[in-house]
Protein backbone atom coordinates (compact mmCIF):
# COMPACT_ATOMS: atom_id res chain seq x y z
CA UNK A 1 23.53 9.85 -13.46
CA UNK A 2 22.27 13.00 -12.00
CA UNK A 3 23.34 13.39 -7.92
CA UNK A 4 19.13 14.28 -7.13
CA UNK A 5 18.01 10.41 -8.67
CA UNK A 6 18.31 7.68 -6.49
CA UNK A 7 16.68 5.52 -9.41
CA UNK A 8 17.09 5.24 -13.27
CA UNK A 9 15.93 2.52 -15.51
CA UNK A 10 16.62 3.20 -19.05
CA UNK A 11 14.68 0.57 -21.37
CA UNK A 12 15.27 -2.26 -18.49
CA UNK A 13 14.18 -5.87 -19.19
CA UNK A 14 14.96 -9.53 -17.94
CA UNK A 15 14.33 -12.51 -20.33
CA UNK A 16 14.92 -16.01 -19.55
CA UNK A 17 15.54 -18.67 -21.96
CA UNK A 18 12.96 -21.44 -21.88
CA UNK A 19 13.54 -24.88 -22.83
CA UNK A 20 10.80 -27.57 -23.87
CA UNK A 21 13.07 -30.78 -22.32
CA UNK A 22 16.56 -29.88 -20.52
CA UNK A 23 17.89 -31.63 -23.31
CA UNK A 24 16.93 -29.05 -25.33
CA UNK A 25 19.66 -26.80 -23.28
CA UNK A 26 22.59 -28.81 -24.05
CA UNK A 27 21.94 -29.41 -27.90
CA UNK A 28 21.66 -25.86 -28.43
CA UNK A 29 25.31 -25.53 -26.64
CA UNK A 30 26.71 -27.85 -29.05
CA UNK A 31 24.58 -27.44 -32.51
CA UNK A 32 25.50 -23.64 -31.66
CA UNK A 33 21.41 -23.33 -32.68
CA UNK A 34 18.74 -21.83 -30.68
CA UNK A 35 16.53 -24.24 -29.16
CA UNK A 36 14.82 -21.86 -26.73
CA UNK A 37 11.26 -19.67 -26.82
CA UNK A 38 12.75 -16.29 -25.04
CA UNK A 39 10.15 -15.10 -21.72
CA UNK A 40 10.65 -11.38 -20.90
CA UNK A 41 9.39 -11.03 -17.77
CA UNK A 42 10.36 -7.54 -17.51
CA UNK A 43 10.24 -4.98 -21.19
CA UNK A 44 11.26 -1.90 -21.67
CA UNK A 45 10.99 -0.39 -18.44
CA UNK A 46 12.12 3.48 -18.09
CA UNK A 47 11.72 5.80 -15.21
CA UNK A 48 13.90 7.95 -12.97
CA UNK A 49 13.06 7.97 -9.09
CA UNK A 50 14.13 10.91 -7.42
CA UNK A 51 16.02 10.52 -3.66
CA UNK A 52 13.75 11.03 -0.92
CA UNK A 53 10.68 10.25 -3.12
CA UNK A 54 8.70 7.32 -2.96
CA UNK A 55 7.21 4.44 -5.46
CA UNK A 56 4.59 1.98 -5.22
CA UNK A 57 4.17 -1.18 -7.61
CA UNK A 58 0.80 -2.03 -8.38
CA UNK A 59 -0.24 -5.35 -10.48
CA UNK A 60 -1.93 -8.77 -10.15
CA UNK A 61 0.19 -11.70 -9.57
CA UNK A 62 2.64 -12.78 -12.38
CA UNK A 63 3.20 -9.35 -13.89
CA UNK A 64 6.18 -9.02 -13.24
CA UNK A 65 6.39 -6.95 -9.77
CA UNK A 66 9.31 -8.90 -7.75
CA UNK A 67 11.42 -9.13 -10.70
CA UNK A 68 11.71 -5.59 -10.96
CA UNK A 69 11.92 -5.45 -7.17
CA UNK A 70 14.89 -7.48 -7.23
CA UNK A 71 16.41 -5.53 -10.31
CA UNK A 72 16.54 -2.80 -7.93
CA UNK A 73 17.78 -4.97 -5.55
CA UNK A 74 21.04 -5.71 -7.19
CA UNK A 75 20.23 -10.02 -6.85
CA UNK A 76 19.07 -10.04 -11.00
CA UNK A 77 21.06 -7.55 -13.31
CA UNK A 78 19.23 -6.70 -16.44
CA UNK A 79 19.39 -8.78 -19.79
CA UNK A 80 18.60 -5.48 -21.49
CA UNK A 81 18.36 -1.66 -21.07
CA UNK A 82 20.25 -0.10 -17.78
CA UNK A 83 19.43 0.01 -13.68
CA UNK A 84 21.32 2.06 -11.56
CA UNK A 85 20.69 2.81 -8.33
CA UNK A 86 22.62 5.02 -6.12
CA UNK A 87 22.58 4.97 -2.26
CA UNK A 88 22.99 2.04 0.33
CA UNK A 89 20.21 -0.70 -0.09
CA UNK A 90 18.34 -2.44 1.99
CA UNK A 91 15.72 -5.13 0.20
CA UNK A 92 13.18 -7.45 2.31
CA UNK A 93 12.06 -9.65 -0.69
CA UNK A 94 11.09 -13.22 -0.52
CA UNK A 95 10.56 -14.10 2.77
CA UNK A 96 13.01 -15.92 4.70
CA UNK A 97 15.39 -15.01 1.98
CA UNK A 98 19.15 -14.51 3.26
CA UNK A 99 18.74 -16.57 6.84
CA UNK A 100 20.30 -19.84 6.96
CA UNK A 101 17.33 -22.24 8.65
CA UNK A 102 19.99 -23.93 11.24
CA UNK A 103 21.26 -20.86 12.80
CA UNK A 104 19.67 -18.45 15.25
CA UNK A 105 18.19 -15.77 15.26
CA UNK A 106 21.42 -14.05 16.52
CA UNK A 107 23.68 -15.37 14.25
CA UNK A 108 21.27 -14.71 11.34
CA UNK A 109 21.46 -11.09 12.59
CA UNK A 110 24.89 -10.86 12.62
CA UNK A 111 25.47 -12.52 9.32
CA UNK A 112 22.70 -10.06 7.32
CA UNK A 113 24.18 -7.00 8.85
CA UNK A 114 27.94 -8.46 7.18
CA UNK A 115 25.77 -9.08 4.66
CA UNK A 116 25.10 -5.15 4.49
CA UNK A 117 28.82 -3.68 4.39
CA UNK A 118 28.25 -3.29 8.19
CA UNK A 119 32.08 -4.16 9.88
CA UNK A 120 32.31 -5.99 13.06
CA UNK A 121 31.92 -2.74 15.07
CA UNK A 122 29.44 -1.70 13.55
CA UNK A 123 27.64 -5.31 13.88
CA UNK A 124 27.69 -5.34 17.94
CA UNK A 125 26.53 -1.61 17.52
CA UNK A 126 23.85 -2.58 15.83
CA UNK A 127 23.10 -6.28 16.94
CA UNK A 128 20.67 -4.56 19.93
CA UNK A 129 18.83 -2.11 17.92
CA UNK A 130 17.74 -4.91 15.28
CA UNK A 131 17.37 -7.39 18.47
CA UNK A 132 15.04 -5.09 20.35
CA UNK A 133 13.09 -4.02 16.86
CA UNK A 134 12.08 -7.42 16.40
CA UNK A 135 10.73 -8.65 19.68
CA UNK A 136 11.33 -11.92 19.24
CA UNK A 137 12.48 -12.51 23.25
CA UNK A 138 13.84 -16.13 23.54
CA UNK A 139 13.62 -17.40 20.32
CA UNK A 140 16.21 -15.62 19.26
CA UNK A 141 18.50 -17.94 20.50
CA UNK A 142 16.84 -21.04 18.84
CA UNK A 143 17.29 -21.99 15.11
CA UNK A 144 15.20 -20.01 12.99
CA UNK A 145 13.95 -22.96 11.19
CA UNK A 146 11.96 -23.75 14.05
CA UNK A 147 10.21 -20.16 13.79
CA UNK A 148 6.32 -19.37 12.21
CA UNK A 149 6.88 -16.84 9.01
CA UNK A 150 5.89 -14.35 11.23
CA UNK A 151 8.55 -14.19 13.35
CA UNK A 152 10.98 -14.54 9.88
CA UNK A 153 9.72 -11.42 8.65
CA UNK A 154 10.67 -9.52 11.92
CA UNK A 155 14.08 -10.55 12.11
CA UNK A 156 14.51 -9.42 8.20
CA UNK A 157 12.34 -6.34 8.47
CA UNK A 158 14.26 -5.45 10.86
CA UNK A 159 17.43 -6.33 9.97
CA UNK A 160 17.02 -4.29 6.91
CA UNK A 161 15.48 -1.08 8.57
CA UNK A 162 17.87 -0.37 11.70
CA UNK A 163 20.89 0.07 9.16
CA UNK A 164 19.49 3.32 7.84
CA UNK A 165 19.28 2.58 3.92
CA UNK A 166 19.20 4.91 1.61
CA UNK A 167 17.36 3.22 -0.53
CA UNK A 168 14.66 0.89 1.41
CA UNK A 169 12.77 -1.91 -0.87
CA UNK A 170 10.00 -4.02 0.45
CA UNK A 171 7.77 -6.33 -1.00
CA UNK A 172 4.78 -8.02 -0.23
CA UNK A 173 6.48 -10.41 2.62
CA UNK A 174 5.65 -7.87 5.30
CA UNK A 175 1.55 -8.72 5.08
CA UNK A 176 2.70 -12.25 6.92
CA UNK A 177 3.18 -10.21 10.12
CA UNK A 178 0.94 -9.87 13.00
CA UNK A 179 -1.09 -6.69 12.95
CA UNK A 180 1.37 -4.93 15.90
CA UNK A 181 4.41 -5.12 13.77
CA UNK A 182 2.85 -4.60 10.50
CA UNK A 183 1.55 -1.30 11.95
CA UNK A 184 5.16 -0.81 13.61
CA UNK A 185 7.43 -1.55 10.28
CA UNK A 186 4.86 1.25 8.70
CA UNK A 187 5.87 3.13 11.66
CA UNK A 188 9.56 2.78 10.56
CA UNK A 189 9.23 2.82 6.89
CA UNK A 190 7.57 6.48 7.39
CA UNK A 191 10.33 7.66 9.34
CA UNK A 192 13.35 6.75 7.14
CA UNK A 193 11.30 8.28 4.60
CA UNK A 194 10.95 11.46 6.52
CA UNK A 195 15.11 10.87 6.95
CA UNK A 196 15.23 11.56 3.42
CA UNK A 197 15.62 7.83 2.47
CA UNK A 198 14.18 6.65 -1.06
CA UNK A 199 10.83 3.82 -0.83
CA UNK A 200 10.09 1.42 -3.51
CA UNK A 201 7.17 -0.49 -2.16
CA UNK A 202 5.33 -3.45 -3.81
CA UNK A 203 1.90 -4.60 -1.98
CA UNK A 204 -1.34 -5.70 -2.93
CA UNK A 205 -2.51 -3.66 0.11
CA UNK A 206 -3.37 -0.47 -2.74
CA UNK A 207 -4.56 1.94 0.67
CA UNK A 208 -1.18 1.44 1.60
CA UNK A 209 0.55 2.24 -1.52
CA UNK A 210 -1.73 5.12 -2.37
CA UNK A 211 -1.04 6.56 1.65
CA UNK A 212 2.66 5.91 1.63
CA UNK A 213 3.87 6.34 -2.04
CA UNK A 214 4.22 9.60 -4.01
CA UNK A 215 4.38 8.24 -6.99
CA UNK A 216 3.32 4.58 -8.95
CA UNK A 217 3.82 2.36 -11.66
CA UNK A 218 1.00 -0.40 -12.30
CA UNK A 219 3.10 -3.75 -14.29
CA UNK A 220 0.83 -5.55 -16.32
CA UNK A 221 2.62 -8.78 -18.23
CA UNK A 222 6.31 -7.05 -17.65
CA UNK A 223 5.38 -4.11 -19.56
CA UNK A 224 4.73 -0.30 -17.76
CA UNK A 225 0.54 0.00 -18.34
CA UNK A 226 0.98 3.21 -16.45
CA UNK A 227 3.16 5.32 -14.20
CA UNK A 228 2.07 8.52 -12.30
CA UNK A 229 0.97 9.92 -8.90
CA UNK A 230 -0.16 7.27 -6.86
CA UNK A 231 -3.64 7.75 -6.23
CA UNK A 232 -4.16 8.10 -9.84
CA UNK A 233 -2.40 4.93 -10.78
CA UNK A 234 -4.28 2.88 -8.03
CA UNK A 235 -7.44 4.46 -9.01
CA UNK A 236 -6.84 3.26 -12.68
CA UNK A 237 -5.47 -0.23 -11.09
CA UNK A 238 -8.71 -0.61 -9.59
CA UNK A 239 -11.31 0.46 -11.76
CA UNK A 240 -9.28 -2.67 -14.25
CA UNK A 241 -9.72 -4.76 -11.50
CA UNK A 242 -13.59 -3.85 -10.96
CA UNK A 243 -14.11 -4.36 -14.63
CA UNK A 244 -12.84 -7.94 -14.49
CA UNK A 245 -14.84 -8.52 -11.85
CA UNK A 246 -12.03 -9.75 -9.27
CA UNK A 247 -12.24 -8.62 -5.70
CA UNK A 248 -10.50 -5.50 -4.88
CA UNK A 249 -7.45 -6.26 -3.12
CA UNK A 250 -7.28 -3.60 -0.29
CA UNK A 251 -6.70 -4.97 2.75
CA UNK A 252 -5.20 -8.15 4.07
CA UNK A 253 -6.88 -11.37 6.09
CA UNK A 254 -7.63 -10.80 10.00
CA UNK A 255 -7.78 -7.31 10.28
CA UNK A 256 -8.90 -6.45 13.71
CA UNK A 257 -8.58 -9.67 15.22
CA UNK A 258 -7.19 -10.42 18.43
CA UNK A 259 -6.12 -7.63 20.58
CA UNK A 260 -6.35 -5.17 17.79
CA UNK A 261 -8.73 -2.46 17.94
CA UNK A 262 -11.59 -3.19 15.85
CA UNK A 263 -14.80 -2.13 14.23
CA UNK A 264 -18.35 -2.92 16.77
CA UNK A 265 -20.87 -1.50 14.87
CA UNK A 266 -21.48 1.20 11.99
CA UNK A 267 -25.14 2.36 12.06
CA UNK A 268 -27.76 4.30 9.87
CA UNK A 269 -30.88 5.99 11.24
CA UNK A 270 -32.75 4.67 8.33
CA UNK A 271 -32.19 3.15 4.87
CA UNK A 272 -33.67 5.92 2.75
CA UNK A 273 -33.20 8.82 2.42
CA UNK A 274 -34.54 12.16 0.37
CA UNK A 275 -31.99 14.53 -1.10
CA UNK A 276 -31.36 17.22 1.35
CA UNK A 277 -32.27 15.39 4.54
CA UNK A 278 -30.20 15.31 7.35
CA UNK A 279 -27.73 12.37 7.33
CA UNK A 280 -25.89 10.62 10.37
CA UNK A 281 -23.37 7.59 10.65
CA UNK A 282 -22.44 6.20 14.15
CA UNK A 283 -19.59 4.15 14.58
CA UNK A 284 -18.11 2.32 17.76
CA UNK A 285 -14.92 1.07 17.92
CA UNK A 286 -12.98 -1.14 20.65
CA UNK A 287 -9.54 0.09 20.83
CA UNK A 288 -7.70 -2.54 22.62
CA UNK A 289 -5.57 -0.71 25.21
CA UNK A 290 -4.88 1.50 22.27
CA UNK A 291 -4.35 5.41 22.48
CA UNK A 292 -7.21 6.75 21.21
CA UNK A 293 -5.06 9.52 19.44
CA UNK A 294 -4.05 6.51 17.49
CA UNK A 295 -7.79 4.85 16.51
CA UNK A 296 -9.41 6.82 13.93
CA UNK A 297 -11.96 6.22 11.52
CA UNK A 298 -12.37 6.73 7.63
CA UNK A 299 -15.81 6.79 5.59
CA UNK A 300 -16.28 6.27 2.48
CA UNK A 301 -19.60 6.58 0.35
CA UNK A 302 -20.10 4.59 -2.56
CA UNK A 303 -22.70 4.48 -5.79
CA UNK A 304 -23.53 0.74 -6.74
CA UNK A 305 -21.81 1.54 -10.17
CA UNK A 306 -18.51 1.45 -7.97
CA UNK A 307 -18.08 5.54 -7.87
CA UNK A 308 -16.44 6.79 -4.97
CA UNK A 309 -19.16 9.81 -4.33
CA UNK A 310 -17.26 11.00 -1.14
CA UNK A 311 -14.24 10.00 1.47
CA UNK A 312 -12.81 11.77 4.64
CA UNK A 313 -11.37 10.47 8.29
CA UNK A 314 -10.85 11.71 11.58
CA UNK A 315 -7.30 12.25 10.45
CA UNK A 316 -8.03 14.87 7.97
CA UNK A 317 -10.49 16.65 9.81
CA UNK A 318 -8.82 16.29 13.37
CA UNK A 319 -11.30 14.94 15.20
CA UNK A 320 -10.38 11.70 18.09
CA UNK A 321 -12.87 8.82 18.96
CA UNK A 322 -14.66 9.57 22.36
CA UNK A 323 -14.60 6.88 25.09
CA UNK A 324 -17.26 5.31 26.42
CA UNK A 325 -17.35 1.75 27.88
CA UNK A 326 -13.86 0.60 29.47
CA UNK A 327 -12.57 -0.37 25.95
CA UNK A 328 -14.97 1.59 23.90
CA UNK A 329 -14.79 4.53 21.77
CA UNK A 330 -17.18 5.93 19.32
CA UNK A 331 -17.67 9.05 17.18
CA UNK A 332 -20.89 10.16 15.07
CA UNK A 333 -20.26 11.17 11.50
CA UNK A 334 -22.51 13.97 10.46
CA UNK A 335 -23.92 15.38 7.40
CA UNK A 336 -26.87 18.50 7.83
CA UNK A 337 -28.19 18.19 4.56
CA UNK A 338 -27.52 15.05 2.70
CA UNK A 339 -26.42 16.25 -1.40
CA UNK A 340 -26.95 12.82 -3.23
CA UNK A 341 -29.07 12.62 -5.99
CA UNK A 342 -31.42 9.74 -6.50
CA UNK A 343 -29.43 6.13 -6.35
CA UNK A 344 -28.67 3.20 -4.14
CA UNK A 345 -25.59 3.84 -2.44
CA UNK A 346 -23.27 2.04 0.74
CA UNK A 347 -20.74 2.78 3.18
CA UNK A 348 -17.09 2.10 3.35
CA UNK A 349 -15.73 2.09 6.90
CA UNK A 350 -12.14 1.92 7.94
CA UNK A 351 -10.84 1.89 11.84
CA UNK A 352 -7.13 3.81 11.24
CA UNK A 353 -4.02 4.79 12.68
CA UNK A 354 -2.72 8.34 13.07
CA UNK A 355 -0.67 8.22 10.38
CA UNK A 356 -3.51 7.50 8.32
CA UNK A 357 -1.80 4.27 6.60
CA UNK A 358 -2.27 1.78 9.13
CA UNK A 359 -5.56 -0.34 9.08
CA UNK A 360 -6.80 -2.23 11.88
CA UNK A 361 -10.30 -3.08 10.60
CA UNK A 362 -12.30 -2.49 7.87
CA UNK A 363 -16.38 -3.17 6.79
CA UNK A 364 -16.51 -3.12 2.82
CA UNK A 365 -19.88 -2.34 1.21
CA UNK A 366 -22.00 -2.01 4.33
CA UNK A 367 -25.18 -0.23 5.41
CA UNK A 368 -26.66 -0.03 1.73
CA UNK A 369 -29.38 3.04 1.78
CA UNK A 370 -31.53 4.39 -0.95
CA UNK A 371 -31.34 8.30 -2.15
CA UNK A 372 -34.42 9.51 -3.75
CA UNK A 373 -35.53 13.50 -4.97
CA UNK A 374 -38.69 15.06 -4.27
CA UNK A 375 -38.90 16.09 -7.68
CA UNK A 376 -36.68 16.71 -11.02
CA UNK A 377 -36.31 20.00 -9.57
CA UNK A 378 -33.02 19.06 -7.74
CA UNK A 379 -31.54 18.51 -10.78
CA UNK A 380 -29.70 15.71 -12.58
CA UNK A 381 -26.24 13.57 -11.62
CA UNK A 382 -24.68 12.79 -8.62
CA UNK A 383 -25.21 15.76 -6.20
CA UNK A 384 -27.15 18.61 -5.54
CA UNK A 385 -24.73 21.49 -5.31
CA UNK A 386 -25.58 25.09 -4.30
CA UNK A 387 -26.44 27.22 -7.04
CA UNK A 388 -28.15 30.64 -8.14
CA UNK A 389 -28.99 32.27 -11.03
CA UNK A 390 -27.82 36.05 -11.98
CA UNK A 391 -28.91 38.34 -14.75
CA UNK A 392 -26.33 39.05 -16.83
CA UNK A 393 -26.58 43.08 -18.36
CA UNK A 394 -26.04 43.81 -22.03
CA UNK A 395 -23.80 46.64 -22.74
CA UNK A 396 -24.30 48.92 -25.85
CA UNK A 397 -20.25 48.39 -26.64
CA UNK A 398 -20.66 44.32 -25.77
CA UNK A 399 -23.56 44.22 -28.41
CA UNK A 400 -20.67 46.56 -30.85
CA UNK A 401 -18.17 44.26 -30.34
């Protein structure tokens, strides 16, 4: 395998033999006859990941996404085709997955860095770094089967993040965290990227795959649909979801609850508008205690046929929220003269972290407003662009030629 992969799947699959009674299992041992229908949930899977890069798996439920997570994990080897991966792993799968209920939280530390190759040296090294990551105070000491799912996945995030993988794979499990350390594992996951670590990341969070994966495979029915850059392959993901007319599976439940910052309004001046006019979007914001450095805002603007007409944030252009209220923070998003053509259109607003991953609160499909033209003379389409006309001269040897 070439030294620059971290990754290679060559023609991968995992079938499992399925029986119609359990009967069925123990005639075919002794009739030496097949009495099985074969399932693959994984089929023909190829695709080389290179270290330090990163890769995001797309798909609706069933298609196949945590069996290939934990084909990379090493816990299912492959009925068919190759996986090799190369580097120190580190997997947070199924959640709960590798803590024994009726120890502590210590001791289920302990045992999952062993778990890891780590020796006892390196265990007490460690044991404070994943201790303090987790911020789980007293109940560390109590058995975690007395724990909320919440406080599961930050003992396994973090056991799995402090020993510097090489290779870091995380499913959907981290979503059952509380906005703080779903924001801080992000945090983490960024920076053992930046280490030069390789990121397979499964979500149904697709904002999150498109802002922290480089490349993307979407897994429909354990077969590839599509592999590519990221934002392509979640764009393609989620005009197929559109078209079936499910609900676009961007963010999670309780976003900007609690003591999150959170969206307080997003306001138009008006609801319609002429092409050309000037256009304005206010926003306000509570940020919690947050730094404002760390609140920032994205807009998106949106046809009714589902086209994404235009998005930018506060990251890109490098622009911060300015404070108000004790609490408040706000920011005015403005364009001089609006391009839309003619349509009904609606905002998109998203209340983000720095890093540009991280969302605290979102309002999907809001403030609908109406575009119309003064006249055909504006053209046809989606936008007015600038434009002019030029003469083009005729040349004697142009005409020759």
């Amino acid at each position: 395998m070439n030294p620059g992969l971290a990754i290679r799947l060559v023609q991968a699959g995992i079938a499992y033999r399925r029986y119609a009674h359990p009967r069925d299992a123990l005639l075919e041992w002794l009739l030496r006859r097949p009495r099985h229908a074969c399932f693959h949930a994984l089929q023909d899977i190829s695709l080389d990941v290179a270290a330090g890069d990163s890769l995001g798996i797309v798909g609706d439920n069933g298609a196949g996404k945590s069996t290939f997570l934990k084909m990379l994990a090493g816990n299912l080897p492959p009925t068919s085709g190759s996986c090799v991966v190369q580097g120190r792993r580190s997997a947070l799968l199924e959640l709960g997955s590798g803590l024994h209920p009726d120890f502590s939280g210590v001791d289920n530390a302990r045992m999952g860095l062993a778990l890891r190759g780590l020796t006892h040296a390196d265990i007490e090294r460690k044991l404070p770094e994943v201790l303090a990551f987790a911020e789980l105070g007293e109940f560390v000491h109590q058995p975690v089967k007395t724990w909320s799912s919440g406080m599961v996945v930050r003992l396994v995030f973090a056991i799995a993040a402090v020993i510097e993988p090489q290779v870091l794979i995380v499913d959907e499990a981290l979503s059952v965290g509380d906005q703080y350390f779903q924001k801080k594992s992000l945090d983490r996951m960024r920076a053992i990227l930046e280490g030069g670590a390789t990121l397979v990341f499964c979500s149904h969070n697709l904002y999150q795959v498109r802002e922290m994966c480089r490349q993307a495979i979407w897994l429909e029915h354990g077969r590839v649909r599509m592999q590519g850059p990221a934002q392509a392959v979640v764009d393609a993901y989620q005009d197929d979801v559109r078209g079936r007319t499910l609900p676009s599976p961007l963010v999670g439940e309780g976003l900007g609850m609690g003591g999150n910052p959170r969206l307080l309004s997003v306001t138009l001046e008006r609801n319609t508008y002429q092409t050309l006019d000037p256009f304005t979007i206010t926003i306000h914001a509570s940020h919690a205690q947050h730094p404002l450095h760390d609140i920032h805002v994205g807009i998106v603007i949106r046809r009714n046929d589902d086209i994404q007409c235009y998005g930018i944030s506060t990251v890109h252009d490098g622009v911060t929220m300015q404070p108000l209220a004790e609490g408040v923070a706000a920011t005015r998003f403005v364009i001089d003269s609006l391009p839309l053509l003619s349509g009904e259109y609606c905002l998109e607003v998203w209340l983000i972290d720095a890093s540009g991953v991280h969302v605290y609160d979102s309002r999907e499909r809001c403030c609908h407003f109406r575009v119309q033209q003064a006249s055909q003379a504006q053209g046809i389409g989606m936008a007015w662009l600038p434009h002019r006309w030029e003469t083009v001269g005729v040349e004697t040897n142009a005409l020759a030629a």
